[in-house]
N, C-alpha and C. Protein backbone atom coordinates (compact mmCIF):
# COMPACT_ATOMS: atom_id res chain seq x y z
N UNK A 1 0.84 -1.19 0.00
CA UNK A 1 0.00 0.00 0.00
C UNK A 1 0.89 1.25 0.00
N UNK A 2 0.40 2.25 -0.83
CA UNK A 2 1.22 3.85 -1.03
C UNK A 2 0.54 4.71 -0.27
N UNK A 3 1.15 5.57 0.08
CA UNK A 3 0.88 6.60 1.01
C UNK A 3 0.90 7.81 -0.17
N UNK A 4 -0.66 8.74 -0.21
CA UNK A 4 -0.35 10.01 -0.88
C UNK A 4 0.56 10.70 -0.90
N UNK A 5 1.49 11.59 -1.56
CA UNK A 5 2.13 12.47 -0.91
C UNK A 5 2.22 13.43 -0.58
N UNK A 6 0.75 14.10 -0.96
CA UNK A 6 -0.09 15.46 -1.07
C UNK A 6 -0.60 15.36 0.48
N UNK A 7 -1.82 14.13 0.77
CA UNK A 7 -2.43 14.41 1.94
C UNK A 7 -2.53 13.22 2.25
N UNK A 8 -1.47 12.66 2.20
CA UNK A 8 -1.12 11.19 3.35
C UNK A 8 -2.02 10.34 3.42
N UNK A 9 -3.36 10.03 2.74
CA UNK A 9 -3.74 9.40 2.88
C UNK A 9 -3.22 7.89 1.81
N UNK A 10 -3.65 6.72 2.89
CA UNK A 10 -3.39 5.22 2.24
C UNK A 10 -4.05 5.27 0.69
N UNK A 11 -3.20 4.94 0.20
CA UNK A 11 -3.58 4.42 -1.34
C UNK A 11 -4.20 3.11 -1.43
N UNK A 12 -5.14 2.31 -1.64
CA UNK A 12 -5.38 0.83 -1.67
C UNK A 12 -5.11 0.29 -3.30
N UNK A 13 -5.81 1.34 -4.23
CA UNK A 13 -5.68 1.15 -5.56
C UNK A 13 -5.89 2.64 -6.16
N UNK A 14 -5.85 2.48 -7.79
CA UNK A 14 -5.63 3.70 -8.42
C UNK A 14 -5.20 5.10 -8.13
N UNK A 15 -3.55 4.56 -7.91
CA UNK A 15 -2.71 5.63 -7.60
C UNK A 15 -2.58 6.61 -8.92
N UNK A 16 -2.15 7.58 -8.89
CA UNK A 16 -1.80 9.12 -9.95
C UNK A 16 -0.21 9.15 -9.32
N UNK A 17 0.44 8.19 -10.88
CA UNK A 17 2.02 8.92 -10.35
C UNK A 17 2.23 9.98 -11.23
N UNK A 18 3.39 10.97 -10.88
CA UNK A 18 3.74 12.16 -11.48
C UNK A 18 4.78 12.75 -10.69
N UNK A 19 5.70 13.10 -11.49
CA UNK A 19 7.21 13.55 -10.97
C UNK A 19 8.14 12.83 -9.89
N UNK A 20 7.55 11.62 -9.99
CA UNK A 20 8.32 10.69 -8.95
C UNK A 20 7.69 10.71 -7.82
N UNK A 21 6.71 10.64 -8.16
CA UNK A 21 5.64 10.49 -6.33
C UNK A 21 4.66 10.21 -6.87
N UNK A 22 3.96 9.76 -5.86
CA UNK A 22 2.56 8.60 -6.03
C UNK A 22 1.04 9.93 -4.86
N UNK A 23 0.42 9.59 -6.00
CA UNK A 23 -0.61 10.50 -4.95
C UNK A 23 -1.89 9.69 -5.19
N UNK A 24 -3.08 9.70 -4.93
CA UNK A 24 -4.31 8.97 -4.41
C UNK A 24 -5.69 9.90 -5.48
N UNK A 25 -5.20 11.09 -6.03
CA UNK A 25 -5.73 11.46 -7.00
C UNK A 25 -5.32 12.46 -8.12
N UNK A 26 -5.81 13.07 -8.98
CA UNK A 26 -5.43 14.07 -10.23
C UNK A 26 -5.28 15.29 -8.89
N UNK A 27 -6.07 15.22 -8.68
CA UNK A 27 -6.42 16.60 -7.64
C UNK A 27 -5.26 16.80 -6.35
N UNK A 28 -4.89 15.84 -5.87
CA UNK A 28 -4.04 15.86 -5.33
C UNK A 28 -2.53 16.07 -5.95
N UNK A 29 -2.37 15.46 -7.09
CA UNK A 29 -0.93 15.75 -7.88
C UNK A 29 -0.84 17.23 -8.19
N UNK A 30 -2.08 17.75 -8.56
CA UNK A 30 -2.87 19.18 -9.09
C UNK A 30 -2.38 19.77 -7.24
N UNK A 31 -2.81 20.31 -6.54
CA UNK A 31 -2.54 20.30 -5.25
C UNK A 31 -0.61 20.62 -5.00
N UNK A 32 -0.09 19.22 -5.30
CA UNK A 32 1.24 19.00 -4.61
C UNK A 32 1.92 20.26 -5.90
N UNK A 33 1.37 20.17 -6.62
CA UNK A 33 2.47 20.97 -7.46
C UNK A 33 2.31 22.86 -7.32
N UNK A 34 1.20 22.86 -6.86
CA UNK A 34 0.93 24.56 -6.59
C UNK A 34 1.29 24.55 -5.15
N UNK A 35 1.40 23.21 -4.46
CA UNK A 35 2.28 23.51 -3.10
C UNK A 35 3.86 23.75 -3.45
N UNK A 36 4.42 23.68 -4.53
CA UNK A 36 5.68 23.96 -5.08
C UNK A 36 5.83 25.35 -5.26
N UNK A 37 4.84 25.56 -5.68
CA UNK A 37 4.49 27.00 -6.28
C UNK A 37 4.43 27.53 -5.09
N UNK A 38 3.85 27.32 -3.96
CA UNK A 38 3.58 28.03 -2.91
C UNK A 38 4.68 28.17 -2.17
N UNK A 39 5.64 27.59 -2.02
CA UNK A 39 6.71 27.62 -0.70
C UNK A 39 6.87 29.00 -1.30
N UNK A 40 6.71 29.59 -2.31
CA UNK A 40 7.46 30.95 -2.95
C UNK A 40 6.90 32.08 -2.35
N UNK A 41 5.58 31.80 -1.65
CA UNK A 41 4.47 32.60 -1.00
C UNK A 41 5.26 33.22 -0.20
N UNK A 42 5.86 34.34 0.02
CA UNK A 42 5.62 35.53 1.20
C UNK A 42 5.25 34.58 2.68
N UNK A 43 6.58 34.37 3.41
CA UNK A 43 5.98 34.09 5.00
C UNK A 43 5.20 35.02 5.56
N UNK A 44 5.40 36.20 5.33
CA UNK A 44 4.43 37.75 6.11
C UNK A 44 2.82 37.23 5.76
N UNK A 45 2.88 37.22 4.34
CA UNK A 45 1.57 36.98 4.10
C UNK A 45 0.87 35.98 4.56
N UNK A 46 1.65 34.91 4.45
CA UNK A 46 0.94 33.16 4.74
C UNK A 46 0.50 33.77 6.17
N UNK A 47 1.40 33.94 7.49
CA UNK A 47 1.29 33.90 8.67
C UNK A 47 0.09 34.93 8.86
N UNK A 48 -0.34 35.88 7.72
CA UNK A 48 -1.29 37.05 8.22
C UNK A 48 -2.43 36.18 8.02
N UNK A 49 -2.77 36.02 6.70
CA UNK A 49 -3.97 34.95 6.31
C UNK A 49 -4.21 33.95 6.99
N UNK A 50 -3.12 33.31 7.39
CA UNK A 50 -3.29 31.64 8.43
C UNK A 50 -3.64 32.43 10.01
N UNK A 51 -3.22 33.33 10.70
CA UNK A 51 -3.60 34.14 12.09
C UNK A 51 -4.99 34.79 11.69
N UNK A 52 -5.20 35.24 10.47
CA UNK A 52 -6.87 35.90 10.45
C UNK A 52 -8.09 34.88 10.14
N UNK A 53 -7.72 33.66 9.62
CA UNK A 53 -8.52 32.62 9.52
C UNK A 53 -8.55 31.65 10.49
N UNK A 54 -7.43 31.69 11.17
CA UNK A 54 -7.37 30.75 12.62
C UNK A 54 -8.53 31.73 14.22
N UNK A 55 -8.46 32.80 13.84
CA UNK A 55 -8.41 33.86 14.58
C UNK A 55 -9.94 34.37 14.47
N UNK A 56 -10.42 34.16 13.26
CA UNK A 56 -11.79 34.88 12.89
C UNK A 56 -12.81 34.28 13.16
N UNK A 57 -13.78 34.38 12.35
CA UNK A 57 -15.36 33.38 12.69
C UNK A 57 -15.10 32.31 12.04
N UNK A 58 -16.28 31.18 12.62
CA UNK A 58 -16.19 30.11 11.89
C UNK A 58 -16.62 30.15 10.23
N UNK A 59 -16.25 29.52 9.39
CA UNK A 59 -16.67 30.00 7.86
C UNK A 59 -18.11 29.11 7.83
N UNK A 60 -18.56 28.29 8.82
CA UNK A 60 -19.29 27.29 8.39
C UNK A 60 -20.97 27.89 9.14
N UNK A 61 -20.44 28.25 10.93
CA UNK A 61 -21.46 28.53 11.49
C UNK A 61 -21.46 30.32 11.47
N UNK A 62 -20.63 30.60 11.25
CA UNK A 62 -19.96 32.35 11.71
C UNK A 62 -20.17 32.43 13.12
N UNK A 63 -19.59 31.35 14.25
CA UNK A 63 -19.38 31.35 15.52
C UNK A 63 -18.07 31.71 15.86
N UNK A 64 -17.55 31.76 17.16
CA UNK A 64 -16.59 32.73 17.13
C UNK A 64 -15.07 31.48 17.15
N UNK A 65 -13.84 31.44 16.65
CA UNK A 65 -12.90 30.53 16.70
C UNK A 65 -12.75 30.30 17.99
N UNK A 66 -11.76 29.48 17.60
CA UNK A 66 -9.99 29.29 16.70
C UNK A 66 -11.11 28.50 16.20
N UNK A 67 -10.59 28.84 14.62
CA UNK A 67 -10.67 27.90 13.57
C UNK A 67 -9.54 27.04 13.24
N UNK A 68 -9.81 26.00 12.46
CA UNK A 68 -8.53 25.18 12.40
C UNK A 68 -8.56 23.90 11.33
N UNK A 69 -8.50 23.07 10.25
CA UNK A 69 -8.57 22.46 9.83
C UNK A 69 -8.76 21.00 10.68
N UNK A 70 -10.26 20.14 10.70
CA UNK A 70 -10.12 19.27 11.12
C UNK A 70 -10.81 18.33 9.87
N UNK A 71 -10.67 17.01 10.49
CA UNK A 71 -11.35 15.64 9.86
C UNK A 71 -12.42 15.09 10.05
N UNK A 72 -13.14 14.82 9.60
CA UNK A 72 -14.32 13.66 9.58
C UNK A 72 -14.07 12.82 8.24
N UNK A 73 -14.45 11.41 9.07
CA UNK A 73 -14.22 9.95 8.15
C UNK A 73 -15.69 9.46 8.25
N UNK A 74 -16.42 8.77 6.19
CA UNK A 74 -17.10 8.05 6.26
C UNK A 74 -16.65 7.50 5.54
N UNK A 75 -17.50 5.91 6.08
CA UNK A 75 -17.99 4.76 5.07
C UNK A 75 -19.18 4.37 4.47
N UNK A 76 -19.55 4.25 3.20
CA UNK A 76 -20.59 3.99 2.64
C UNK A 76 -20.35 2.47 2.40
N UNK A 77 -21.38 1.43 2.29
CA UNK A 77 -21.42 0.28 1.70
C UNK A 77 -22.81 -0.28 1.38
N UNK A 78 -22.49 -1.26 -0.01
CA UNK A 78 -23.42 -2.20 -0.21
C UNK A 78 -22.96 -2.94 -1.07
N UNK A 79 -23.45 -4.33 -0.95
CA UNK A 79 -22.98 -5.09 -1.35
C UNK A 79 -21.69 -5.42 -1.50
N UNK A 80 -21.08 -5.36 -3.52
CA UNK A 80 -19.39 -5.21 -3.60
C UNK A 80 -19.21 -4.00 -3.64
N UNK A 81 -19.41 -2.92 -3.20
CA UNK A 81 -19.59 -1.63 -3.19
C UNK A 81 -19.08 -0.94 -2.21
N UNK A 82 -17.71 -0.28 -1.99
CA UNK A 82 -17.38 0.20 -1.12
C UNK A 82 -16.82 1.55 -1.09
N UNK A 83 -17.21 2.74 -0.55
CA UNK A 83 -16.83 3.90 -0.57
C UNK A 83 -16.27 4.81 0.81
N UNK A 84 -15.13 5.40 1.12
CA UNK A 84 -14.60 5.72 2.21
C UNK A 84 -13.57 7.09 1.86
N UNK A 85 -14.56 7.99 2.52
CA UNK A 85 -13.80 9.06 2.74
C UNK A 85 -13.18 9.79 3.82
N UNK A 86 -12.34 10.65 3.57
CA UNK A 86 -12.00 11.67 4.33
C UNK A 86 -11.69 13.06 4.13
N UNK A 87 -12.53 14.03 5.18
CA UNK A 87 -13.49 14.98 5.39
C UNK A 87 -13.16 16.18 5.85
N UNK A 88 -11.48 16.80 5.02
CA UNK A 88 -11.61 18.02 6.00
C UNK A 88 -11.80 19.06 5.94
N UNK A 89 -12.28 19.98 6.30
CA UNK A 89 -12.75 21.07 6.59
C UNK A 89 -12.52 22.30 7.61
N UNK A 90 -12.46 23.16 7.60
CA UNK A 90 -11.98 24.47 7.96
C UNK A 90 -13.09 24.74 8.91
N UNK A 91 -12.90 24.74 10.41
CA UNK A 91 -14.13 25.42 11.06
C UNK A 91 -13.78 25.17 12.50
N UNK A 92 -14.77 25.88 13.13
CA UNK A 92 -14.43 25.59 14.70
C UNK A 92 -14.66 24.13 15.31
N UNK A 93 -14.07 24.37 16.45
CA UNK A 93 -13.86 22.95 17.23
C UNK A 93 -15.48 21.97 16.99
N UNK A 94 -16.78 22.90 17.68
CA UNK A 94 -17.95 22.93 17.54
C UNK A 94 -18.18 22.14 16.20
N UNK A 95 -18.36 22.92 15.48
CA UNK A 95 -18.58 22.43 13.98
C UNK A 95 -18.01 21.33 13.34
N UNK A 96 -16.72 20.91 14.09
CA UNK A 96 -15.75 19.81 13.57
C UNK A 96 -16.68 18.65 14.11
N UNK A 97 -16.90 18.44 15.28
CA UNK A 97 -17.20 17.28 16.41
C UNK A 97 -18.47 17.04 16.19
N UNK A 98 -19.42 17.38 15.37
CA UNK A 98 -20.39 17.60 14.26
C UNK A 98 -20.53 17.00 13.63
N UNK A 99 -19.97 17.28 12.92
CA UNK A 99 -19.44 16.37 11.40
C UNK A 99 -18.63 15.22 11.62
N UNK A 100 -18.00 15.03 12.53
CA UNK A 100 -17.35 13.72 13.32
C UNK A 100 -18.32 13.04 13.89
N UNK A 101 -19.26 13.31 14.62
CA UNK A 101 -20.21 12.50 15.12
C UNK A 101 -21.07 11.99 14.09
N UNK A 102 -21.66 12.97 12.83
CA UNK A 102 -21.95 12.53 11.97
C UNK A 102 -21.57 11.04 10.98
N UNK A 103 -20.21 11.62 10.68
CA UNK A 103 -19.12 10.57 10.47
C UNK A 103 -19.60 9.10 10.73
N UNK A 104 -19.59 9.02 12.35
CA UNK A 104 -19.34 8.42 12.97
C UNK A 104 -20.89 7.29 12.77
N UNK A 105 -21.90 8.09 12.84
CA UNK A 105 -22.85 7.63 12.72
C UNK A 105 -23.43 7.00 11.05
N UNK A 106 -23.05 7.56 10.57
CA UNK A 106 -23.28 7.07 9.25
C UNK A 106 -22.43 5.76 9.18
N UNK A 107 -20.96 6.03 9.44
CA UNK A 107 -20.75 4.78 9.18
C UNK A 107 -20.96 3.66 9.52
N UNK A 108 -21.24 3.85 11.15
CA UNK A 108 -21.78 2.43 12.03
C UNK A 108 -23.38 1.70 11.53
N UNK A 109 -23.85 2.81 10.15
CA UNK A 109 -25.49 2.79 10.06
C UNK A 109 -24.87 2.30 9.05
N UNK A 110 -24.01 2.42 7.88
CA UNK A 110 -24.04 2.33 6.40
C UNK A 110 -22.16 1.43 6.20
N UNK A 111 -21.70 1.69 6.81
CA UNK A 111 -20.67 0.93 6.50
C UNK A 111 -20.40 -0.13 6.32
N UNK A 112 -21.26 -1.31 6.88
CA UNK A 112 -20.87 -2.51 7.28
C UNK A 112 -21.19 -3.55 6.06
N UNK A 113 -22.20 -2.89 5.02
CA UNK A 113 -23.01 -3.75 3.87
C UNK A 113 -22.14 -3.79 2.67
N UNK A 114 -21.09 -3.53 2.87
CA UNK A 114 -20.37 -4.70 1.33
C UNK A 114 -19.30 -5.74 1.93
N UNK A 115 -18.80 -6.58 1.38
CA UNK A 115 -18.06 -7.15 1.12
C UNK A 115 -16.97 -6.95 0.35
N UNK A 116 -15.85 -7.01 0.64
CA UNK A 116 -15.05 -7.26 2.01
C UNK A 116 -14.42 -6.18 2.39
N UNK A 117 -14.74 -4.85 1.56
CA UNK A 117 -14.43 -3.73 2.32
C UNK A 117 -15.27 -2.59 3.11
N UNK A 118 -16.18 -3.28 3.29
CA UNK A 118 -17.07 -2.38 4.30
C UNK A 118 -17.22 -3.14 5.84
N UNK A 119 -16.97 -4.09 5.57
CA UNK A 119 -15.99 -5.35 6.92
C UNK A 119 -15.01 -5.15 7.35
N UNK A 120 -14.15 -4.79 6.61
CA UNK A 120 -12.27 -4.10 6.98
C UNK A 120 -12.34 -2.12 7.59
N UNK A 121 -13.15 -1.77 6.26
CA UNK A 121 -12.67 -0.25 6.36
C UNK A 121 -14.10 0.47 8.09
N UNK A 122 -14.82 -0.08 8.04
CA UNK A 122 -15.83 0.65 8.99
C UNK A 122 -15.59 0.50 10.44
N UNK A 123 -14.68 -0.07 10.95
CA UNK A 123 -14.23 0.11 12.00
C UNK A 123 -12.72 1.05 12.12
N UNK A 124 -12.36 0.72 10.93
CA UNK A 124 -11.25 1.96 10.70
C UNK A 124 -12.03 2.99 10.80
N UNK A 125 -12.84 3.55 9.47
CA UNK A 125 -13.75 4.86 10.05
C UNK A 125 -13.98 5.37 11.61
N UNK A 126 -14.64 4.68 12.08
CA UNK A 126 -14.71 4.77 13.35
C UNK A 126 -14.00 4.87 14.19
N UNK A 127 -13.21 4.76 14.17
CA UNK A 127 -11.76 4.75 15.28
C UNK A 127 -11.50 6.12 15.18
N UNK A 128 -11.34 6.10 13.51
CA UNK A 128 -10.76 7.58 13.06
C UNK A 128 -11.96 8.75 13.30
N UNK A 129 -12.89 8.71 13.83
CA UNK A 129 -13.83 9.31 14.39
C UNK A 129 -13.83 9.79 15.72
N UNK A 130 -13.35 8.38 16.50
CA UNK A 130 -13.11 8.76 18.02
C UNK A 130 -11.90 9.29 18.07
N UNK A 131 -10.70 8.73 17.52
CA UNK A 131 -9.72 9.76 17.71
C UNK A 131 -9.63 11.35 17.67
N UNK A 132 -10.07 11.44 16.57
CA UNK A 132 -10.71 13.13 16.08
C UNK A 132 -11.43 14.22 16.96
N UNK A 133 -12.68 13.32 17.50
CA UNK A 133 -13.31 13.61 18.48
C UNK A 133 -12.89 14.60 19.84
N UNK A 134 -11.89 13.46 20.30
CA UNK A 134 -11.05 13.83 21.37
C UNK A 134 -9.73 14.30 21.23
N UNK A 135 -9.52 14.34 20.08
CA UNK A 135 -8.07 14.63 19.83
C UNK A 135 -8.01 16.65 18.68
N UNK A 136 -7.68 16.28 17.65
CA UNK A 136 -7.59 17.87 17.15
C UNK A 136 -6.68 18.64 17.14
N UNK A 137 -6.72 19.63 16.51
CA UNK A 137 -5.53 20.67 16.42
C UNK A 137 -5.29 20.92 17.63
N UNK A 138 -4.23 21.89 17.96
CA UNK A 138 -3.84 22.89 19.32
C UNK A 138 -5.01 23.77 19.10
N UNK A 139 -5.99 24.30 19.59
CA UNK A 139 -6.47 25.71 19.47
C UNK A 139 -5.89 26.97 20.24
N UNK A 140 -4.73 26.88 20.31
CA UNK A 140 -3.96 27.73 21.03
C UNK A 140 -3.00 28.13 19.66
N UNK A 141 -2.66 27.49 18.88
CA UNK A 141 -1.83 28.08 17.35
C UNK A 141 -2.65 27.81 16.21
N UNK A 142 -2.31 28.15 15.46
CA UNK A 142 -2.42 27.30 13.62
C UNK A 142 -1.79 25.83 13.29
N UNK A 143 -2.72 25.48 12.96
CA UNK A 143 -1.79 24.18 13.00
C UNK A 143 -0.62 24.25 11.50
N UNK A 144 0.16 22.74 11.07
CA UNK A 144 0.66 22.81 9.94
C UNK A 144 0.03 22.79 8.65
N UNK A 145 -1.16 22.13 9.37
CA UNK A 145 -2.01 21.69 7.65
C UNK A 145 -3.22 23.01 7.26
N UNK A 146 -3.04 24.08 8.19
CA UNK A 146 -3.82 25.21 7.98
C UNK A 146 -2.72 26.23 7.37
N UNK A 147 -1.14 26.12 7.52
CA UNK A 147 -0.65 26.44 6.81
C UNK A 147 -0.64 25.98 5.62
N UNK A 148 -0.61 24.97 5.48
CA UNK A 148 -0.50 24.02 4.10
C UNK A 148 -1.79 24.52 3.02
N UNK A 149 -2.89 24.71 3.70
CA UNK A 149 -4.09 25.09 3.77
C UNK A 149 -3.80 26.66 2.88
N UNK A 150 -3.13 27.35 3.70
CA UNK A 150 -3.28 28.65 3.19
C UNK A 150 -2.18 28.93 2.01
N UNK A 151 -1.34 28.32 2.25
CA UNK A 151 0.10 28.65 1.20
C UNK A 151 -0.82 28.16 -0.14
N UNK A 152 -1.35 27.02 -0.10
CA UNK A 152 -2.16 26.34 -1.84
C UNK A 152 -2.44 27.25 -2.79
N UNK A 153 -3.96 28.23 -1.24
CA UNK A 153 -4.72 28.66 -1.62
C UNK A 153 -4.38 30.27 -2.09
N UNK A 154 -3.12 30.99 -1.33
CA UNK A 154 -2.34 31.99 -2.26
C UNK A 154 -1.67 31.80 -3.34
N UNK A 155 -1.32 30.43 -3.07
CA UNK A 155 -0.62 30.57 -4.51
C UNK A 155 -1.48 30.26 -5.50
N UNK A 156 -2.55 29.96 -5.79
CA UNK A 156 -3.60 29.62 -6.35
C UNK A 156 -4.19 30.31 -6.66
N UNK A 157 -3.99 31.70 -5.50
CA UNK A 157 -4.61 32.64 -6.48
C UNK A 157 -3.81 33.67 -7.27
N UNK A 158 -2.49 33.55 -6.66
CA UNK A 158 -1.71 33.88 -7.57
C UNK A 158 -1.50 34.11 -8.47
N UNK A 159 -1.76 32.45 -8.88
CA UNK A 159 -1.42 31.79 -10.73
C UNK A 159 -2.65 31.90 -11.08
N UNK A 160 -3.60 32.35 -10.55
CA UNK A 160 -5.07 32.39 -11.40
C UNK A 160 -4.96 34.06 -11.76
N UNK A 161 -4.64 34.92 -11.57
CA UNK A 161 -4.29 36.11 -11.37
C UNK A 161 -3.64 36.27 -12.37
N UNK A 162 -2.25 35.67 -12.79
CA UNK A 162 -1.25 35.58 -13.70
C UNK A 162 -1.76 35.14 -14.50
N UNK A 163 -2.62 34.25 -14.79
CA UNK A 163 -3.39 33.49 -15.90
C UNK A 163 -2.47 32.25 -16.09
N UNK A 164 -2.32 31.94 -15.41
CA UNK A 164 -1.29 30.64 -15.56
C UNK A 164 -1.67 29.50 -14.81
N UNK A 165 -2.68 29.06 -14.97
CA UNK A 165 -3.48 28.25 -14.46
C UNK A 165 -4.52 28.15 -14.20
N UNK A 166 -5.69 26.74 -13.10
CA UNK A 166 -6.76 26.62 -12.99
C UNK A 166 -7.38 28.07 -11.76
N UNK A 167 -8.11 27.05 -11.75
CA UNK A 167 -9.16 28.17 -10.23
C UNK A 167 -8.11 27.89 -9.28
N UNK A 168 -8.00 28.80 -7.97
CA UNK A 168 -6.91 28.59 -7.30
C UNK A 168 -8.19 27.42 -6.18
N UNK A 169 -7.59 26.65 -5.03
CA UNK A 169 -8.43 26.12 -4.11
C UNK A 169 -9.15 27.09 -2.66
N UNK A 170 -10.74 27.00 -2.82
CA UNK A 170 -10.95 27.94 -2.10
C UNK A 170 -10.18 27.90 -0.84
N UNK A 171 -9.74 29.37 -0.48
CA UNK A 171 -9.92 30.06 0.87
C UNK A 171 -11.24 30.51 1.28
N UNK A 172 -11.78 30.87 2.45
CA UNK A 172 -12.73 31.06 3.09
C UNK A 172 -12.72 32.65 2.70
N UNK A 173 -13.54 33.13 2.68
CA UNK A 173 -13.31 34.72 2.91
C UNK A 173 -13.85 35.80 4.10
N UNK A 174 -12.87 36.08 4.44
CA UNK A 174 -12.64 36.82 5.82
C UNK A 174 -13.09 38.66 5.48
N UNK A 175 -12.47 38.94 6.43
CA UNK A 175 -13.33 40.18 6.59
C UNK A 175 -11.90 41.34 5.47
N UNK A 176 -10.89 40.94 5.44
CA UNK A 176 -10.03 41.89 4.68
C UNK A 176 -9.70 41.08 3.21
N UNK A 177 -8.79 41.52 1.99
CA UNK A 177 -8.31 40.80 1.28
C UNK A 177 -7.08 40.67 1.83
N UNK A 178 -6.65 38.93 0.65
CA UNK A 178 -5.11 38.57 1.18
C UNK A 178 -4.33 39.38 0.92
């Protein structure tokens, strides 16, 4: 099994290789390479955008932060039919544990009906639910992947700006421009 190299997640099948690394989709190879683009981003800037989005309202409820990039994991199944994601999203603690419980519930309701990967993967889900749950960013900093988060999404808009590329990946929009 391959490990993305964009967003770490396990590969089981239909990997996207490109430039000597293995990633888990187009979107992700798409991703790793405007994260290339991004290390070029202005630290002043990243750290202003990543402190005003860590710092501001939630984008989801407009409740008050730390915002922070968290996870929610589902499993869908039926039959030979197996589908398993992962869920993250930009928002307060509140809003995360939400969508984790959600998670959580869907999969224990819907995961278990295929063969043989809704037998293997739905207790993984779940785990990765309770961990999440109780676990989470610092809400005392930004984490790394809200940097990761923000560097994409300047440079993205960057090169959309320049005309040298796709749509950049949304940022949330806050109360100033980047």
């Amino acid at each position: 099994m391959a490990q993305c190299s964009y967003c770490s997640i396990t590969i089981l099948f239909g990997a996207v290789e490109a430039d000597g690394k293995v990633f888990c989709s187009e979107r992700c190879r798409d991703s790793d390479r405007l994260l290339e683009r991004a290390r070029r981003v202005s630290f002043r800037q990243v750290v202003r955008k990543m402190n005003e989005l860590h710092r501001g309202p939630c984008p989801k409820c407009r409740g008050p932060g730390p915002c922070d990039v968290h996870h929610s994991y589902k499993v869908w199944s039926f039959l030979l039919a197996s589908k398993w994601v992962d869920l993250p999203q930009l928002s307060c603690r509140r809003c995360a544990r939400k969508s984790q419980w959600e998670g959580l519930f869907a999969s224990l309701l819907l995961g278990w009906w295929g063969v043989p990967w809704g037998v293997i993967i739905t207790p993984l889900q779940v785990w990765r639910n309770v961990r999440a749950l109780w676990g989470g960013p610092d809400p005392k900093r930004p984490s790394d992947e809200l940097e990761k988060l923000v560097r994409v999404g300047l440079a993205g808009r960057q090169q959309a700006e320049s005309g040298n590329g796709p749509e950049p990946p949304s940022l949330p929009a806050t109360g100033s421009p980047v």
